[in-house]
Protein backbone atom coordinates (compact mmCIF):
# COMPACT_ATOMS: atom_id res chain seq x y z
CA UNK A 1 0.00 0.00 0.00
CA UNK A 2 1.51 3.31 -0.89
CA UNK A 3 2.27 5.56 1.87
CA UNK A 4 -0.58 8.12 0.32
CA UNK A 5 -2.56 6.06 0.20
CA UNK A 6 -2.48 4.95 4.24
CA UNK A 7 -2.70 8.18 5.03
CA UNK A 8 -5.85 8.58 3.31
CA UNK A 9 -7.12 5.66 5.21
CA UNK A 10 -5.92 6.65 8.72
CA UNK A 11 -8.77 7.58 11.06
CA UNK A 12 -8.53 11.09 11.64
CA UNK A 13 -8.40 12.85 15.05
CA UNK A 14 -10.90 15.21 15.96
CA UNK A 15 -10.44 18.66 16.48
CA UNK A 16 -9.57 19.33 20.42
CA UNK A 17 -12.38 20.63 21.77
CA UNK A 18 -11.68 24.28 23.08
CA UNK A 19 -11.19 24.70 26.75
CA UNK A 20 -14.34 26.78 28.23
CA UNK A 21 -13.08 30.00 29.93
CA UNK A 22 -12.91 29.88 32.91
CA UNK A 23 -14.67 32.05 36.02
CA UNK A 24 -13.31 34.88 37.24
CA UNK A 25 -14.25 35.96 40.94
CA UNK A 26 -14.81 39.63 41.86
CA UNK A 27 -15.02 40.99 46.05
CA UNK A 28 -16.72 44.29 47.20
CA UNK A 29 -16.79 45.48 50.71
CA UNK A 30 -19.09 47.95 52.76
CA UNK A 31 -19.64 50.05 55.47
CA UNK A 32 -22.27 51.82 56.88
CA UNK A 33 -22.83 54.30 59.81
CA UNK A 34 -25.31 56.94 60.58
CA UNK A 35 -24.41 60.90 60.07
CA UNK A 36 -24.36 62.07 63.04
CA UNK A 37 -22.82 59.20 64.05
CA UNK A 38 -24.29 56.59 66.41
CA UNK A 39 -22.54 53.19 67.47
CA UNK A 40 -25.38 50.85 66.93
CA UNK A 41 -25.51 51.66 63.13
CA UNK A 42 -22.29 51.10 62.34
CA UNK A 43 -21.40 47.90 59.93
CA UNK A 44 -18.98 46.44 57.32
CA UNK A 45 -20.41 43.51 55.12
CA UNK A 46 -19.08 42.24 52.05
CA UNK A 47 -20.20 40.65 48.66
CA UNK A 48 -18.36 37.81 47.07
CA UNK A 49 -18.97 37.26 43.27
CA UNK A 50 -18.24 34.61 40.71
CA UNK A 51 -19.15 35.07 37.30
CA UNK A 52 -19.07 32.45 34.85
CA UNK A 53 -18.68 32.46 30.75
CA UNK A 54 -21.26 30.30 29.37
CA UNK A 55 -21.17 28.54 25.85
CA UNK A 56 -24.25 31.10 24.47
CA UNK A 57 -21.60 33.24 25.38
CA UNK A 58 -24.03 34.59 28.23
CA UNK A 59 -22.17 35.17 31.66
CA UNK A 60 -23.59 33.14 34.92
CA UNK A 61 -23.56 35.37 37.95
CA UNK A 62 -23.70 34.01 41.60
CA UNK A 63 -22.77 35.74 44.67
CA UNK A 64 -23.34 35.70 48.22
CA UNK A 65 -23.05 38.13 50.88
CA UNK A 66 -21.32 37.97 54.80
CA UNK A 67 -23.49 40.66 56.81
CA UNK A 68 -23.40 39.30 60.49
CA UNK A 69 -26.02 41.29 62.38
CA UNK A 70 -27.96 40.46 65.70
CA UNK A 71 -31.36 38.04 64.55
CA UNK A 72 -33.39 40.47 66.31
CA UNK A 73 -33.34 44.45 67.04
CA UNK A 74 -30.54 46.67 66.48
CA UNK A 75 -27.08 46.14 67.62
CA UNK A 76 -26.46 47.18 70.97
CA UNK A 77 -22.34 47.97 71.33
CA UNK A 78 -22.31 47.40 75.06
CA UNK A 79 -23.91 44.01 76.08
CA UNK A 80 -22.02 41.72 77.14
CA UNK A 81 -24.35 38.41 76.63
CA UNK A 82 -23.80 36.98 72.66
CA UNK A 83 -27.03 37.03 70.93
CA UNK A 84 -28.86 35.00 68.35
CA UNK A 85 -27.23 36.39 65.03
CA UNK A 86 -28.82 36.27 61.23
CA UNK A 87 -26.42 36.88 58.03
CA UNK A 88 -28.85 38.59 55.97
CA UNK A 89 -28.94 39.30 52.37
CA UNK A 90 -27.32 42.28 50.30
CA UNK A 91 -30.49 43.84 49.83
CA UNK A 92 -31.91 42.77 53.63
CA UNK A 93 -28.19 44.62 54.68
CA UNK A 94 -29.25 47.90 52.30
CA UNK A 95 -32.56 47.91 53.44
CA UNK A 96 -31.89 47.90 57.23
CA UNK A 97 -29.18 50.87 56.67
CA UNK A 98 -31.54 52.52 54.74
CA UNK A 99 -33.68 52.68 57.26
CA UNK A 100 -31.27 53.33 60.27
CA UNK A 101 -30.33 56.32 57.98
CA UNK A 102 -26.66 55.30 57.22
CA UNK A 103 -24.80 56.84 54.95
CA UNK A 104 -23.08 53.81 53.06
CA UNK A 105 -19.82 53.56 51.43
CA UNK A 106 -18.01 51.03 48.92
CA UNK A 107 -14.92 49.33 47.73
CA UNK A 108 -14.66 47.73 44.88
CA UNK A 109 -15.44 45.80 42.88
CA UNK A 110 -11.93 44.45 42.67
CA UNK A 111 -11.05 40.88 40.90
CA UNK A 112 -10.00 38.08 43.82
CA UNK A 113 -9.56 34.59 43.53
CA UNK A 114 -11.41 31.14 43.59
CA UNK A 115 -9.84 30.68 47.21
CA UNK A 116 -11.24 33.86 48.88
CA UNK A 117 -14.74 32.68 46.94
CA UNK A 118 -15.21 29.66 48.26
CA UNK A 119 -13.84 30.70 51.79
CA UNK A 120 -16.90 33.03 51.49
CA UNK A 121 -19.45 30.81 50.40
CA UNK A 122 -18.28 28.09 53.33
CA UNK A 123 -18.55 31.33 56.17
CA UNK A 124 -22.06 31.59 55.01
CA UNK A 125 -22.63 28.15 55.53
CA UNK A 126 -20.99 28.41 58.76
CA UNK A 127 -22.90 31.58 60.20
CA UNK A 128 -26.26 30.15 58.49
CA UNK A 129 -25.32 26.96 60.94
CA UNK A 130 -26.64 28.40 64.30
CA UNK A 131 -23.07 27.31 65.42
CA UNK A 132 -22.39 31.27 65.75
CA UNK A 133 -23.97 33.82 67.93
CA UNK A 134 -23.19 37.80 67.26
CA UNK A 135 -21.72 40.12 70.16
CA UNK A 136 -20.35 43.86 69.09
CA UNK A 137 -17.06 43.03 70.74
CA UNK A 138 -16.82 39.50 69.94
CA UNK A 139 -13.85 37.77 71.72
CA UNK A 140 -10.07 38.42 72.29
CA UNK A 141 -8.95 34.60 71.99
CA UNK A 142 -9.83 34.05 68.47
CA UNK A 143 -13.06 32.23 69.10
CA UNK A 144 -15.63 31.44 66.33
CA UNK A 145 -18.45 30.86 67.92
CA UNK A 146 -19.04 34.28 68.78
CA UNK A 147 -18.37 37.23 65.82
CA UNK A 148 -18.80 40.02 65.01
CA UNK A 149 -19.63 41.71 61.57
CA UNK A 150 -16.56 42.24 60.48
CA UNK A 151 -14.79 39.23 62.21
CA UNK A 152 -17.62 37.40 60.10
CA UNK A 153 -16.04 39.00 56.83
CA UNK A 154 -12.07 38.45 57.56
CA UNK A 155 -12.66 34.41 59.12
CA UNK A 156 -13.18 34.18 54.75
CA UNK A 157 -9.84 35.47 54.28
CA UNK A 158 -6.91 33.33 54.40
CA UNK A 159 -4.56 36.43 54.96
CA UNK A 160 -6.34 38.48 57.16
CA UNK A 161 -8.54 35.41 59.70
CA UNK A 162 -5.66 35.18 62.24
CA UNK A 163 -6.31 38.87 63.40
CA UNK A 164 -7.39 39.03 66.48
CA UNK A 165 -9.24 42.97 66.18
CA UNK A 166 -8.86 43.64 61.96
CA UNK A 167 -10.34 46.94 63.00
CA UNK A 168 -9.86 49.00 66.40
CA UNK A 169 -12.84 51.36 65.59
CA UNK A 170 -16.19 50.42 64.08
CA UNK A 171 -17.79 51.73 60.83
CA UNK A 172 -16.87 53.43 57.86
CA UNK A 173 -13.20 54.73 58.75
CA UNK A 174 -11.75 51.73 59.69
CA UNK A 175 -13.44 49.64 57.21
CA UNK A 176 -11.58 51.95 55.00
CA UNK A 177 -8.35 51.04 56.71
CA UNK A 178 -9.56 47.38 56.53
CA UNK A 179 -10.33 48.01 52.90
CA UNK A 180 -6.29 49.01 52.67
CA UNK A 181 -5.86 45.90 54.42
CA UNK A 182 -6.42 43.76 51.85
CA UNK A 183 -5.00 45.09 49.36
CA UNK A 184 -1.66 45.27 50.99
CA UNK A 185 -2.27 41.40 51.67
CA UNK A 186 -2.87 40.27 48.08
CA UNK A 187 -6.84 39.79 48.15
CA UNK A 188 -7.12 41.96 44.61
CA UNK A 189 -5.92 41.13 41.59
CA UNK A 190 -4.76 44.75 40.53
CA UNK A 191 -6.48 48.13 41.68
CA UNK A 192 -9.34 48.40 38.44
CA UNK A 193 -12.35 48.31 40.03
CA UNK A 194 -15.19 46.03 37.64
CA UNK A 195 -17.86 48.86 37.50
CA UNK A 196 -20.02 46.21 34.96
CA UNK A 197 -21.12 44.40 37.96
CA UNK A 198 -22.52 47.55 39.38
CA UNK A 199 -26.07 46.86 37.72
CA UNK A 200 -25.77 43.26 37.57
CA UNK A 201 -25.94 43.21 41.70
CA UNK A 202 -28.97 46.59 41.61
CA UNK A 203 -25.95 48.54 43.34
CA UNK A 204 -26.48 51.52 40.78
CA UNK A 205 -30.04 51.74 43.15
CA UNK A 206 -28.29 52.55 46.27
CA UNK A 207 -26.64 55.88 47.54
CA UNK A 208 -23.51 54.63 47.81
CA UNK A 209 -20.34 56.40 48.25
CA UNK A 210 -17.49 55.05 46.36
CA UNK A 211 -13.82 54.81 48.55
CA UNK A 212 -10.58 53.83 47.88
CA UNK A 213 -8.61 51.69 50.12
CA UNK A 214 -7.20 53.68 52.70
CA UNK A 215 -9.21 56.33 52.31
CA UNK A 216 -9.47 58.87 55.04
CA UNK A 217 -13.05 58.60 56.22
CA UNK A 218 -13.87 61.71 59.26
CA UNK A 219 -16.52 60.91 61.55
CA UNK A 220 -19.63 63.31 62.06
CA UNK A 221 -20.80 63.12 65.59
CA UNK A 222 -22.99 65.81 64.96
């Protein structure tokens, strides 16, 4: 058999198959405190996105949201006993600051990584539990079964869940230096912020003040 002729009559491979893209993960945190400023409205929460390319070349969103807050009533800064805690929804977290008056501010969104994703989604799981209870000063001895909001957000970071206070003042200026935080640890990929997602999430319906990391925040107390 001629060699052309073989080669004719070879089976023939088919083409590889392309390799989907793959997801790409996206983190935004928040704060929110009252102006004047009162103690019992102040909170950081945080949104953890994953966004996948589908073959009709439409993009899958999913996200989920760590906003640790007491199950019942407003927060109250001083009390000692842990209470029942809920970790309520991004629009639950909007409408409750909306309605304690907060003024709200943002960082982000900034690309992350799978990791820092599915540490999020697993906190949820965690807090959703009833393993955890909330207190406003949550514990000095790195115990999880008593957090606070933004203990709640860091235990999903695998830079920044050893610290034992990641803030030393509550709401929107130290969730600022919090904000810095993680970008000094390597949380973001880069410093563009993914304003697409903005609508995608109903964000572009909120009053929200956009921040950089770091940013100096002053606090109105009257």
């Amino acid at each position: 058999m001629s060699v052309w002729l073989a080669a004719l009559l070879a089976p023939v491979s088919p083409p590889p198959v392309p390799e989907a893209p793959a997801p790409r993960y996206y983190f935004i945190l928040f704060a929110g405190q009252s102006v004047p400023f009162h103690p019992r409205t102040a909170h950081t929460w945080a949104t953890f996105v994953k966004t996948t390319p589908g073959a009709d070349g439409k993009l899958a969103v999913e996200h989920v949201t760590i906003s640790w807050l007491p199950a019942q009533g407003p927060v109250q800064p001083l009390r000692v006993r842990p209470v029942a805690g809920k970790n309520y929804t991004l629009e639950e977290t909007f409408a409750k600051a909306e309605h304690n008056g907060s003024r709200m501010s943002m960082w982000g969104p900034f690309e992350t990584d799978a990791l820092r994703y599915e540490l999020a989604v697993e906190q949820v799981r965690t807090l959703n539990s009833g393993a955890v209870r909330f207190r406003s000063i949550d514990s000095f001895c790195g115990n999880r079964k008593v957090q606070h909001c933004v203990h709640a957000v860091t235990y999903a970071d695998p830079n920044l869940q050893h610290l034992i206070q990641p803030v030393l003042r509550v709401g929107e200026p130290d969730t600022s230096k919090l904000a810095a935080k993680y970008a000094k640890s390597g949380a973001f990929v880069g410093t563009q912020t993914h304003d697409w997602l903005l609508p995608v999430l109903g964000l572009d319906q909120h009053p929200l003040v956009r921040r950089e990391p770091g940013e100096r925040i002053p606090r109105r107390w009257q």
